[in-house]
N, C-alpha and C. Protein backbone atom coordinates (compact mmCIF):
# COMPACT_ATOMS: atom_id res chain seq x y z
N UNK A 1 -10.15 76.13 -47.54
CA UNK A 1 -10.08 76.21 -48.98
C UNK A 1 -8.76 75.63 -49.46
N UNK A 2 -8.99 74.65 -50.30
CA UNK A 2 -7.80 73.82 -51.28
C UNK A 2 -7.05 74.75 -52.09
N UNK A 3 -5.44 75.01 -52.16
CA UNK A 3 -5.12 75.83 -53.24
C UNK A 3 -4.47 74.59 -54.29
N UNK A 4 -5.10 75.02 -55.29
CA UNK A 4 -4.47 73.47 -56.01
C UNK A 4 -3.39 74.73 -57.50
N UNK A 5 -1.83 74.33 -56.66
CA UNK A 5 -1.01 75.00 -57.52
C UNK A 5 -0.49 74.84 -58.96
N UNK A 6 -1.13 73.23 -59.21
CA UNK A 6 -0.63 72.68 -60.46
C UNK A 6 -2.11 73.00 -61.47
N UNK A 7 -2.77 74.00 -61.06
CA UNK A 7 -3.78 74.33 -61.70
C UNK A 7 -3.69 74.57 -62.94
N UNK A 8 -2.44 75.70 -63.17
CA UNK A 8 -2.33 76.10 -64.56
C UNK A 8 -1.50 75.11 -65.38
N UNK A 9 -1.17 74.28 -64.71
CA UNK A 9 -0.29 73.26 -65.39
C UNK A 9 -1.73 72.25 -66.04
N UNK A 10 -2.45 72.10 -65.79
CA UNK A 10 -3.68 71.13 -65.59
C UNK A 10 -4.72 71.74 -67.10
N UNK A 11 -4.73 73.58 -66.42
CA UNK A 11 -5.03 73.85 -67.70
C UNK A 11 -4.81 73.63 -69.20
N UNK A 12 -3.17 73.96 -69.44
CA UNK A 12 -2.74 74.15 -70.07
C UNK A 12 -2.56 72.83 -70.82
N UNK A 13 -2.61 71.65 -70.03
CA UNK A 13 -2.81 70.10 -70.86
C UNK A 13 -4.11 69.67 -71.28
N UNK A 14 -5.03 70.34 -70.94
CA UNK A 14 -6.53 70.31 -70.98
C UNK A 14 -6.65 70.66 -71.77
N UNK A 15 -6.08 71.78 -72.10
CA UNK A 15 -6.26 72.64 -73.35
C UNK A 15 -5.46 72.60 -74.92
N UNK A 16 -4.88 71.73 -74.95
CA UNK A 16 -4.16 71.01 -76.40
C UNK A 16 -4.92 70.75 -77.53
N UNK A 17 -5.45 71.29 -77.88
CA UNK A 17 -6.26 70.46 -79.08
C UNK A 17 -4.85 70.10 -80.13
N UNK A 18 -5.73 68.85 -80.35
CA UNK A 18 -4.77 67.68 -80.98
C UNK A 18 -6.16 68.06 -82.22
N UNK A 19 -4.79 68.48 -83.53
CA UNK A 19 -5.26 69.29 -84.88
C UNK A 19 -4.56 68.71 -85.94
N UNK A 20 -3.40 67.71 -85.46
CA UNK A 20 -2.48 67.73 -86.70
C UNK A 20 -1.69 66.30 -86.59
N UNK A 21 -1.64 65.67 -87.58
CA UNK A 21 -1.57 63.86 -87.44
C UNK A 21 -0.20 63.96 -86.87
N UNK A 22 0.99 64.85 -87.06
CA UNK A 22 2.55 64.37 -86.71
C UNK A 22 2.22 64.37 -85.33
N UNK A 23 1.40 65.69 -84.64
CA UNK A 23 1.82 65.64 -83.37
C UNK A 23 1.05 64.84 -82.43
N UNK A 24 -0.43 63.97 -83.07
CA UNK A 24 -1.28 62.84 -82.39
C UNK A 24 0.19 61.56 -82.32
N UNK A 25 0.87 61.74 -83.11
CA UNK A 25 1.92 60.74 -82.93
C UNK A 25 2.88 60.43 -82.40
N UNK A 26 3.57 61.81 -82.07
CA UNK A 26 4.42 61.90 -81.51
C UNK A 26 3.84 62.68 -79.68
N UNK A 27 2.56 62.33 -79.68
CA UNK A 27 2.15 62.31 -77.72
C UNK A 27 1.75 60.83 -77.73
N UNK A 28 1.17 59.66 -79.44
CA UNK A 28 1.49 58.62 -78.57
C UNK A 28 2.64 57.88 -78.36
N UNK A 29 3.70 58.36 -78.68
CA UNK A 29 4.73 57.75 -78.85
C UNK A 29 5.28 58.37 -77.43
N UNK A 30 5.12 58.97 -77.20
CA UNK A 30 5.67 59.51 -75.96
C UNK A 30 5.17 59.23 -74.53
N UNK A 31 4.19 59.18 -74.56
CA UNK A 31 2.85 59.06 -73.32
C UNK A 31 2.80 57.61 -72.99
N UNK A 32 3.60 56.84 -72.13
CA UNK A 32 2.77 55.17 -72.57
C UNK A 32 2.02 54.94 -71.98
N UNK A 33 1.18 53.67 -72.45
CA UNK A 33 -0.14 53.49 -72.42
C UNK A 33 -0.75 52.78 -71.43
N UNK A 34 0.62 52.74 -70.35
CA UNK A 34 0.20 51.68 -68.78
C UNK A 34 1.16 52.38 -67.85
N UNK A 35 0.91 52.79 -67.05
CA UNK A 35 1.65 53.40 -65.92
C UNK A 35 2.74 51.82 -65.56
N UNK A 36 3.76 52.76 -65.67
CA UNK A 36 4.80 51.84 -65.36
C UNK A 36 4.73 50.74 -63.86
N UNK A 37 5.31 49.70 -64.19
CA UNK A 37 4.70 48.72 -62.58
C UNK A 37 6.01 48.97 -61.95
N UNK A 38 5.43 48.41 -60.36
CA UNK A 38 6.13 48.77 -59.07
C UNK A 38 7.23 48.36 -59.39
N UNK A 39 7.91 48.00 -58.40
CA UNK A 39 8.91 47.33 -58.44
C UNK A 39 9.78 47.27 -56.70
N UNK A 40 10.42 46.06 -56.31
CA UNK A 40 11.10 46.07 -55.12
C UNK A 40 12.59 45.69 -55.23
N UNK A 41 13.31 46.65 -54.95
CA UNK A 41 14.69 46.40 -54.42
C UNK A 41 15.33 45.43 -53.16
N UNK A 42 15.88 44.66 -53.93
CA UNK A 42 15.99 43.49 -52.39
C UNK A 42 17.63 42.81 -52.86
N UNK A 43 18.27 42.80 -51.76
CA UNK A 43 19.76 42.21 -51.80
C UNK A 43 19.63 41.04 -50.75
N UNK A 44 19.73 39.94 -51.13
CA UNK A 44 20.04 38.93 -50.58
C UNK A 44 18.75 38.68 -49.68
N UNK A 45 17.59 38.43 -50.59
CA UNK A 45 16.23 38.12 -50.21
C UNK A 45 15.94 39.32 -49.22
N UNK A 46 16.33 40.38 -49.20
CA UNK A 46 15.72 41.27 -48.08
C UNK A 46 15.65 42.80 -49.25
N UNK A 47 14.37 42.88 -48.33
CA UNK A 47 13.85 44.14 -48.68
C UNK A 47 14.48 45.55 -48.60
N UNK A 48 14.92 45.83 -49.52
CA UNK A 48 15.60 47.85 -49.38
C UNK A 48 14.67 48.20 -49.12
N UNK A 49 13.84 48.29 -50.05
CA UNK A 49 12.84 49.57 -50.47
C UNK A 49 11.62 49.36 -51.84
N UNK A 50 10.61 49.60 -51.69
CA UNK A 50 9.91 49.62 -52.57
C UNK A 50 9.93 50.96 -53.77
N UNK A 51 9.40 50.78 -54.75
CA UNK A 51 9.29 52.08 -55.21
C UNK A 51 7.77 51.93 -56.37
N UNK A 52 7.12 52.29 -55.70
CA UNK A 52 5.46 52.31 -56.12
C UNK A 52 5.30 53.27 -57.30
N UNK A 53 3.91 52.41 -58.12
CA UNK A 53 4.06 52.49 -59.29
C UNK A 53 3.73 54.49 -60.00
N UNK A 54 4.47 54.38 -60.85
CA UNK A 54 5.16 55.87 -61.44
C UNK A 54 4.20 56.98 -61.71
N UNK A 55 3.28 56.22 -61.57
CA UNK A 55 1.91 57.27 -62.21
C UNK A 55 1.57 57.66 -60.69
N UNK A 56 1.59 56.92 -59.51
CA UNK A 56 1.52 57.97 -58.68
C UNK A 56 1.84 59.04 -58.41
N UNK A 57 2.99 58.86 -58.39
CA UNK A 57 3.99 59.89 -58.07
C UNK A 57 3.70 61.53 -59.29
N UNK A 58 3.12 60.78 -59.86
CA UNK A 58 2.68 62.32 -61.11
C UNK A 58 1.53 62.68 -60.71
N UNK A 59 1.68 63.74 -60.33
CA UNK A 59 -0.03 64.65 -59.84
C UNK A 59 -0.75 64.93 -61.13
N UNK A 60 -0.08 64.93 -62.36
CA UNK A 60 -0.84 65.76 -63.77
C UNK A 60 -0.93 64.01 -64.67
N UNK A 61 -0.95 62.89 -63.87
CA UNK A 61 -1.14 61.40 -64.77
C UNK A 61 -2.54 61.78 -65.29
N UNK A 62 -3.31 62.11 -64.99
CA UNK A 62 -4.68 62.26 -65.24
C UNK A 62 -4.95 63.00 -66.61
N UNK A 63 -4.32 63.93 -66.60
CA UNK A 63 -4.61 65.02 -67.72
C UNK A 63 -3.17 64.38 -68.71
N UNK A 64 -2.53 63.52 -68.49
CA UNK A 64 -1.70 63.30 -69.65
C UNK A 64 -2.39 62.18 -70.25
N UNK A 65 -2.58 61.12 -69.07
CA UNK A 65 -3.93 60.08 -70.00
C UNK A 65 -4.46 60.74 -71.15
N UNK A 66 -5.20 61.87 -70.14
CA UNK A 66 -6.80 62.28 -71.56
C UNK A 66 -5.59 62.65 -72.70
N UNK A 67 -5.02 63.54 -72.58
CA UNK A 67 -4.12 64.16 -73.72
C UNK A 67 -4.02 63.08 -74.65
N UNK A 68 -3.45 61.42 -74.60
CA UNK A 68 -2.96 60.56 -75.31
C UNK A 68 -4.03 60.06 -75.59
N UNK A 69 -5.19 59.99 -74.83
CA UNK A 69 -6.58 59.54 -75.54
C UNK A 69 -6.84 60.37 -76.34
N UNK A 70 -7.11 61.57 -76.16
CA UNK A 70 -7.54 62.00 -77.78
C UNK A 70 -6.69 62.27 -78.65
N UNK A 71 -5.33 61.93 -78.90
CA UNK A 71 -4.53 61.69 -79.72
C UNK A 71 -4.86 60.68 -80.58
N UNK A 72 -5.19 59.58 -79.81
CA UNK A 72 -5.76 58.46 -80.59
C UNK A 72 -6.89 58.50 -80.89
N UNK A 73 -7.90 59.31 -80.18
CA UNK A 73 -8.77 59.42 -81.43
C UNK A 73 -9.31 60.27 -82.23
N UNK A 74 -7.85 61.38 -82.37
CA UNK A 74 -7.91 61.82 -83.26
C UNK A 74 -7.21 61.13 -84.70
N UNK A 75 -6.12 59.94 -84.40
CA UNK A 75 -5.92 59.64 -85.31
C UNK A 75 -6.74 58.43 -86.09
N UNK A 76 -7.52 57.84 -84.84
CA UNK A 76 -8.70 56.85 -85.28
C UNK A 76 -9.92 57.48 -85.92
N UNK A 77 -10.48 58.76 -85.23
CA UNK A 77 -11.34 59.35 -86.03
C UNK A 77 -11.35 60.06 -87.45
N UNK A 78 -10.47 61.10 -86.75
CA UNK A 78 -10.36 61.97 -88.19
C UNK A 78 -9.25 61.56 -89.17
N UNK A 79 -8.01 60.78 -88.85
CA UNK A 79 -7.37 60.18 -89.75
C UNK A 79 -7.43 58.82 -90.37
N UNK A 80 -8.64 57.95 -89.47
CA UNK A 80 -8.98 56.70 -89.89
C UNK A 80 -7.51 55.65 -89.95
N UNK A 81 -6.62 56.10 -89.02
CA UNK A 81 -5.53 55.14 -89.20
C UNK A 81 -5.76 54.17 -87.57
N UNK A 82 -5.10 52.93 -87.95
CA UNK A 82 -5.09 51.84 -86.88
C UNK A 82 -4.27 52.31 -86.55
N UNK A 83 -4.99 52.09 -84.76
CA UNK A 83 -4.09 52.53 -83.57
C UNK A 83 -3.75 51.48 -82.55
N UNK A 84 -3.85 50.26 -83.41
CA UNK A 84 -3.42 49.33 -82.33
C UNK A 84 -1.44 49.00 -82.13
N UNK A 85 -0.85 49.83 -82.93
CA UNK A 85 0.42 49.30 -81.89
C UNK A 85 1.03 50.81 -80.79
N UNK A 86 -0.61 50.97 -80.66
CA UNK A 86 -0.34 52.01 -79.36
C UNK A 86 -1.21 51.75 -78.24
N UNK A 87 -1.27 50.71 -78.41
CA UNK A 87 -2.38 49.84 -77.66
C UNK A 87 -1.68 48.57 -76.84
């Protein structure tokens, strides 16, 4: 049996209802909208170290996605405002 400890953490982002236009704005302003890219450390054409891309490394990327998706459409739906420079 799996104990999955970030459970209540998982809940508790699941569970946001997005109700109110300041704060659909201020999770998309916060949340961005592409998991940050890799990147390699290298001195004098040689390889340090990699450091792989950021959304891995977050066990709760999943549930912050959805969170910023329905931010946007709560502000596309129920506020009818363009959401393309969060896009």
């Amino acid at each position: 049996m799996k104990i999955d400890c970030l459970k209540p953490f998982r809940n508790l982002i699941n569970s946001i209802q997005i109700e109110n236009k300041n704060l659909a704005h201020i999770i998309c302003k916060l949340i961005p909208n592409q998991c940050p890219f890799e990147s390699e450390v290298r001195i004098f054409n040689h390889l340090l170290f990699s450091i792989p891309p950021l959304c891995k490394l977050n066990p709760l990327y999943e549930e912050v996605i959805a969170l910023r998706f329905r931010a946007l459409c709560f502000l596309a739906d129920n506020c009818s405002e363009n959401i393309s420079q969060y896009c």
